[in-house]
Protein backbone atom coordinates (compact mmCIF):
# COMPACT_ATOMS: atom_id res chain seq x y z
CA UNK A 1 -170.08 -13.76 71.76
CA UNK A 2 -171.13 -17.00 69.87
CA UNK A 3 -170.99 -20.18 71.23
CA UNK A 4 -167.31 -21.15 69.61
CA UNK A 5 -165.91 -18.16 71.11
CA UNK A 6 -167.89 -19.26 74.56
CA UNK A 7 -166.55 -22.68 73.85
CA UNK A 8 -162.58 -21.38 73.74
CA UNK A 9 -162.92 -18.76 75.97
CA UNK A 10 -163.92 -21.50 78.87
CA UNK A 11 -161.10 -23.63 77.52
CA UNK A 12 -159.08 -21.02 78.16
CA UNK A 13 -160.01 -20.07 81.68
CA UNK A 14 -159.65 -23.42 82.67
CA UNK A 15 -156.03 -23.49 81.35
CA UNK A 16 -155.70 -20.53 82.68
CA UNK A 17 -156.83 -21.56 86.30
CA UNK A 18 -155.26 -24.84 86.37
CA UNK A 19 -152.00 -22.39 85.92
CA UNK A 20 -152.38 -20.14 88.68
CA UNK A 21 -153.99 -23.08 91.26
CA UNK A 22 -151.42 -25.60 90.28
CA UNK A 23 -148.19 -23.38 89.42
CA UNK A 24 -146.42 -24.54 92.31
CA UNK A 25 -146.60 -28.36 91.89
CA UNK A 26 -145.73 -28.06 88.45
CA UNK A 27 -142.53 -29.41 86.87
CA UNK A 28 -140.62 -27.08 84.59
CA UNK A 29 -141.61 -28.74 81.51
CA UNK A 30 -145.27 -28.99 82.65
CA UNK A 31 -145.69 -25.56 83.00
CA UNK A 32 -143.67 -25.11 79.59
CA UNK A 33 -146.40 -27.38 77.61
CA UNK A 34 -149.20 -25.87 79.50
CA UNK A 35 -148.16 -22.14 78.45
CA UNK A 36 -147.65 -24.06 74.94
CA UNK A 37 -151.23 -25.65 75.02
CA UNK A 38 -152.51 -22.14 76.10
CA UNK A 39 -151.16 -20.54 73.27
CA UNK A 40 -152.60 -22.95 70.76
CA UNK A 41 -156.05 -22.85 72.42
CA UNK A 42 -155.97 -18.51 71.45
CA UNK A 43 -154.73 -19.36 68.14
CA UNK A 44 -157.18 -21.88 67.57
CA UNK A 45 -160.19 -19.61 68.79
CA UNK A 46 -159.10 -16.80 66.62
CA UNK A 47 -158.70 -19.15 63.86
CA UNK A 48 -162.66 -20.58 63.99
CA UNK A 49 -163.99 -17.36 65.31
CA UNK A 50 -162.65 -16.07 62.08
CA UNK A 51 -164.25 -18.66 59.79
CA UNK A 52 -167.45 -18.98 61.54
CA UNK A 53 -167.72 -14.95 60.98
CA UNK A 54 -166.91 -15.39 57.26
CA UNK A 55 -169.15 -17.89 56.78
CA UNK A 56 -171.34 -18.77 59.42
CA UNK A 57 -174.43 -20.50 58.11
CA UNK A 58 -172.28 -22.80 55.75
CA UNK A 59 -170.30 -24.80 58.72
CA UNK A 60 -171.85 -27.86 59.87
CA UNK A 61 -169.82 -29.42 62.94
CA UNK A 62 -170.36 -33.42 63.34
CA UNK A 63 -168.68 -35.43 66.17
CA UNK A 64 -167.89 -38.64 66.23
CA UNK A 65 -165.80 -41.16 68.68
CA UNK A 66 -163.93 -37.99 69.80
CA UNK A 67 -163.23 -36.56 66.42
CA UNK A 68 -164.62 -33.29 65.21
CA UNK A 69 -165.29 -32.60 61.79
CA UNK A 70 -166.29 -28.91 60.92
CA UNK A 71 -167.95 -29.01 56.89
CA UNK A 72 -169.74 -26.31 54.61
């Protein structure tokens, strides 16, 4: 596993906890966005695992203020 997969796959654990420690205090809608923000987190991960494994050595990743910015 490379590190963005590491990176998601923690994102996703933590989603995924924060569902089954919190599920009962959660509003309808909460629990509605957070399945929605889980599902963008695996599509996300698939989506950069993919292009890092195309083309690993030509991404260059550069944060700033918040703001990611992935480059070749």
């Amino acid at each position: 596993m490379n590190d963005i997969e590491f990176a998601f796959s923690q994102i996703h654990f933590f989603l995924d906890a924060l569902q089954t420690n919190n599920g009962h205090v959660l509003s309808e809608s909460d629990a509605d966005r957070l399945t929605e923000a889980r599902e963008l987190v695996g599509r996300a991960g698939q989506l950069c695992a993919g292009e890092w494994n195309r083309a690993a050595g030509r991404k260059y990743i550069n944060v700033q203020g918040g703001q990611v910015k992935v480059t070749e």
